[in-house]
Protein backbone atom coordinates (compact mmCIF):
# COMPACT_ATOMS: atom_id res chain seq x y z
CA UNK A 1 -9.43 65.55 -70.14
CA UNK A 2 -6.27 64.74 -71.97
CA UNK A 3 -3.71 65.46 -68.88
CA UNK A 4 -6.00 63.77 -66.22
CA UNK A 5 -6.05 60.83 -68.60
CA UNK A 6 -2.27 61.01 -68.55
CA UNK A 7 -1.89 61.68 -65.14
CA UNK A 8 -3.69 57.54 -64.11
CA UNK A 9 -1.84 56.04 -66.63
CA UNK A 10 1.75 57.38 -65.39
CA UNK A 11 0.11 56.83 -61.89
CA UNK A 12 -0.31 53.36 -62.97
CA UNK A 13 2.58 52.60 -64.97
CA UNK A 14 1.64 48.64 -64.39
CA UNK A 15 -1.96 48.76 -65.44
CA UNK A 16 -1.20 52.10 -67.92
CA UNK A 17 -2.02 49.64 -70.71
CA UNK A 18 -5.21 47.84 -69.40
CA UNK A 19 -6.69 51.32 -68.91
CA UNK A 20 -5.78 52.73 -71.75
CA UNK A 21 -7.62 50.08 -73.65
CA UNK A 22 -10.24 50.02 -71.56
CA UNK A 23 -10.96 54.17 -72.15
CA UNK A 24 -10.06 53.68 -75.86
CA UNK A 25 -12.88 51.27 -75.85
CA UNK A 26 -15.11 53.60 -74.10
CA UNK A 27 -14.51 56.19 -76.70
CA UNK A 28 -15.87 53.68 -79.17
CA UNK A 29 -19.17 52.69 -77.54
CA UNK A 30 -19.87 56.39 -76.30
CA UNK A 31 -19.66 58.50 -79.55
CA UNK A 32 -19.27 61.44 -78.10
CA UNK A 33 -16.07 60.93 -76.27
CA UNK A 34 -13.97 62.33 -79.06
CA UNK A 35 -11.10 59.15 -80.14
CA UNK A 36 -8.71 61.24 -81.75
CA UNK A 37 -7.92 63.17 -78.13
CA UNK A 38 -7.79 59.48 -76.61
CA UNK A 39 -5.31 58.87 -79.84
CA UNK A 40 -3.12 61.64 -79.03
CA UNK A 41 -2.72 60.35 -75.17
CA UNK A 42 -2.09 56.78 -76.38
CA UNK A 43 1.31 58.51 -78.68
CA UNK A 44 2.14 60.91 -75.82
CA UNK A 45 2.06 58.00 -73.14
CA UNK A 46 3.55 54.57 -75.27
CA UNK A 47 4.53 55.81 -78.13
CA UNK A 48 3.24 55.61 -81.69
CA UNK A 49 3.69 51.47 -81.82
CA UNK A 50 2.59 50.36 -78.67
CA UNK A 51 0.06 52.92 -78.37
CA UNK A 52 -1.32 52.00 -81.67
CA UNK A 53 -1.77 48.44 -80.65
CA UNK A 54 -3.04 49.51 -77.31
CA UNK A 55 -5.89 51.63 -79.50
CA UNK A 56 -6.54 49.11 -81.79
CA UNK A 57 -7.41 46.57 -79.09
CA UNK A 58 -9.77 49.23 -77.41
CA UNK A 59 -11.28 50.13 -80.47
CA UNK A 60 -12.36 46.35 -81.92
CA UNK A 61 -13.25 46.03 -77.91
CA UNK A 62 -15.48 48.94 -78.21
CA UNK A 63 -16.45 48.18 -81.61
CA UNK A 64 -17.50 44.62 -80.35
CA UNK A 65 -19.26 45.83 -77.46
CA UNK A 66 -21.36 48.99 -79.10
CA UNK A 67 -22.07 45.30 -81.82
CA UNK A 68 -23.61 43.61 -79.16
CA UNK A 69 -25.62 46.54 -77.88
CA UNK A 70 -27.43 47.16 -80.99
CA UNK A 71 -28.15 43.10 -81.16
CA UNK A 72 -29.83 42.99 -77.73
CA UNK A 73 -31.25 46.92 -77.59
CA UNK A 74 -32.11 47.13 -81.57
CA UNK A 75 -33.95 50.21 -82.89
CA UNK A 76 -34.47 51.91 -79.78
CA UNK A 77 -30.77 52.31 -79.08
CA UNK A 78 -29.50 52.96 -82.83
CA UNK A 79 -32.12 54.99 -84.06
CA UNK A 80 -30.53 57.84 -82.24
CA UNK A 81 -27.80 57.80 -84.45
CA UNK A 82 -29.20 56.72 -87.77
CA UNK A 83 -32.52 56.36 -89.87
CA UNK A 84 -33.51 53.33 -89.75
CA UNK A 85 -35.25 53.19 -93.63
CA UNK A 86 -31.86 53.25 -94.51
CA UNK A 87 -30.60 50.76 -92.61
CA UNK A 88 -33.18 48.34 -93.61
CA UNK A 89 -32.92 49.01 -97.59
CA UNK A 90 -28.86 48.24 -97.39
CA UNK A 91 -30.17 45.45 -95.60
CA UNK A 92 -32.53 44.20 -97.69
CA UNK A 93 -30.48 45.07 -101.12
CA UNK A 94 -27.12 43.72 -100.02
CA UNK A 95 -26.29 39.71 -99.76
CA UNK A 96 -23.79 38.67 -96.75
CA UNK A 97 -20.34 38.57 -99.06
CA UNK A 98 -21.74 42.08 -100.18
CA UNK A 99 -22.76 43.02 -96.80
CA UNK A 100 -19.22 42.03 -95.75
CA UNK A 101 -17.37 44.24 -98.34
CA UNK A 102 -19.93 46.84 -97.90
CA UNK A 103 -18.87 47.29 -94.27
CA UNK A 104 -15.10 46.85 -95.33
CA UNK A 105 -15.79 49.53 -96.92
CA UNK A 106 -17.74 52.12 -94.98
CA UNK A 107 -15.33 51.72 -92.12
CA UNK A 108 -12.38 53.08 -94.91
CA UNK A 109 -14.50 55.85 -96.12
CA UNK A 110 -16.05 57.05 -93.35
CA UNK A 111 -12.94 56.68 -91.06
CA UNK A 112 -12.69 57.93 -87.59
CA UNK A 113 -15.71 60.42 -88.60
CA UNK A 114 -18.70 57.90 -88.19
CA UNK A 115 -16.50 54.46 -86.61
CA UNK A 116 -18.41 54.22 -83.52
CA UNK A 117 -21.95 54.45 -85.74
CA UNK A 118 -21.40 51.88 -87.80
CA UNK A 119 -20.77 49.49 -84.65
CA UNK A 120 -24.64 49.90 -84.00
CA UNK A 121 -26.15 49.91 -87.23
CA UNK A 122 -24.21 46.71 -88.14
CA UNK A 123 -25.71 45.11 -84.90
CA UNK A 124 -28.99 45.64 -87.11
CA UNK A 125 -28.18 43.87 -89.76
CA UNK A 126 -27.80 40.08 -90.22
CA UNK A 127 -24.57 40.11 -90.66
CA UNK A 128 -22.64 37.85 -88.23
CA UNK A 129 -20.26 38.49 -85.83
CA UNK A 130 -17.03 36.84 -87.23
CA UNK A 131 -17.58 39.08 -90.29
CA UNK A 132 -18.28 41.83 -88.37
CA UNK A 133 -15.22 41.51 -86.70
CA UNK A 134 -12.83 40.88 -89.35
CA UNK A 135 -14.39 43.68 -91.74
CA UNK A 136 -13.48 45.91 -88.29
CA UNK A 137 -10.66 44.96 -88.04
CA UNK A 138 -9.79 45.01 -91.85
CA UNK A 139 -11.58 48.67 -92.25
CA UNK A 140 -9.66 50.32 -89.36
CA UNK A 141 -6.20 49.53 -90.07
CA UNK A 142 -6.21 51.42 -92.85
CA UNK A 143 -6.82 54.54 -90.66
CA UNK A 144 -5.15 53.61 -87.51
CA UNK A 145 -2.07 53.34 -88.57
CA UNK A 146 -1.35 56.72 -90.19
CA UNK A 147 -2.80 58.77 -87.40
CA UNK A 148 -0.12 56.69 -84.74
CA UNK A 149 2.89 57.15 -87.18
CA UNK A 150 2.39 61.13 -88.03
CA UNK A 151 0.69 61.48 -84.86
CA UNK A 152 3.89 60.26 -83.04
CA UNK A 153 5.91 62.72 -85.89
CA UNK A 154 3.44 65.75 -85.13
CA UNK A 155 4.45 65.72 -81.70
CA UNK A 156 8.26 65.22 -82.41
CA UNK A 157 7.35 68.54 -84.31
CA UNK A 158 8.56 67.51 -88.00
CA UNK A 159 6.87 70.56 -90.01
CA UNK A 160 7.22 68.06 -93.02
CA UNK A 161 5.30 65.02 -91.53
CA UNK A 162 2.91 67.83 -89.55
CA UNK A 163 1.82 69.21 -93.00
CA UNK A 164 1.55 66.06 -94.53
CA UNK A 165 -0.41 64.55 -91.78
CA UNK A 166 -2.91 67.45 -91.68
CA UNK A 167 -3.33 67.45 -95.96
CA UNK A 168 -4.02 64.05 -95.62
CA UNK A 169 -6.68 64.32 -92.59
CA UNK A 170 -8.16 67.27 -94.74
CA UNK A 171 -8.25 65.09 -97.90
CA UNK A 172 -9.77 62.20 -95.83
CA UNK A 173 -12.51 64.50 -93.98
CA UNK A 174 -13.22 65.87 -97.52
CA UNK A 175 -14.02 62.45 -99.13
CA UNK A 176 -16.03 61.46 -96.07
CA UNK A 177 -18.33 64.62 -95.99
CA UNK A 178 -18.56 64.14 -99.78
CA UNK A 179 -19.66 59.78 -99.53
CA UNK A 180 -21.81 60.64 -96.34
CA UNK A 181 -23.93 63.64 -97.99
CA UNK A 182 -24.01 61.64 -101.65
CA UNK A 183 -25.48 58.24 -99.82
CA UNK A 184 -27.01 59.26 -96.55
CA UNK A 185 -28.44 63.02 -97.09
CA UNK A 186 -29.07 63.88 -100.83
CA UNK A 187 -31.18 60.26 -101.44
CA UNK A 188 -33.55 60.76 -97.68
């Protein structure tokens, strides 16, 4: 996947970017395109800053979009990925600054792991779409960044910033598996 994906956006030097976002957003609204492989051809083909604002654009795109279809579809669409109960007590217990912070929040702890998930279950809520969008934009930075900078190291093959990079991916996966089971699988 990675070197076809490579192959149309050196074929396309011109529109390179445009696509780029454009698949980067895809990987957002379908969840199981994988991001971090989309990630890794955004560094390979701009670099880490270009291709980091490239990804960031696709990602709020996707984001956005994956909003919107949870607004219009609802349950039928999100329940695939989440139970609803759930949804609908953090709706019920949270008010809107809360339900702001809340989703600041979520998108820092649960990272890459659960990004595009979120996108639908906050088009459940009430929450509205200029918070939505600044708490994504807000909760992903965090994230975004460091995987553009060491990614762009990793493949400049700096054992330092390679071991580094991975600790801190372990350390993040860690805390995520540890929030997600603690809030979403002990309490069901």
């Amino acid at each position: 996947m990675q070197d076809s994906i490579i192959e149309i956006l050196k074929t396309y030097p011109l529109l390179a970017p445009l696509i780029f976002i454009l698949i980067r957003s895809l990987g957002v609204i379908f969840p199981p395109i994988p991001g971090i492989i989309l990630d890794a051809v955004g560094i390979y083909v701009f670099g880490w800053k270009l291709g980091f604002i490239y990804a960031e654009i696709g990602v709020v795109g996707g984001a956005v979009v994956a909003f919107w279809i949870a607004r219009k579809y609802r349950e039928p669409v999100v329940r695939r990925f989440v139970t609803l109960q759930k949804l609908h007590t953090w709706e019920d217990t949270l008010s809107e600054r809360k339900k702001f912070w809340s989703l600041v929040g979520l998108r820092l702890i649960t990272g890459p792991l659960l990004f595009d998930f979120v996108n639908y279950v906050a088009g459940l809520t009430k929450i509205n779409f200029g918070k939505f969008l600044v708490a994504t934009i807000i909760g992903s930075l965090p994230m975004m960044i460091p995987i553009y900078y060491f990614g762009d190291k990793l493949l400049s093959h700096s054992f330092y910033l390679i071991t580094t990079f991975i600790l801190v991916v372990l350390m993040i996966g860690l805390a995520q598996k540890w929030w997600y089971k603690k809030h979403f699988i002990e309490k069901q």
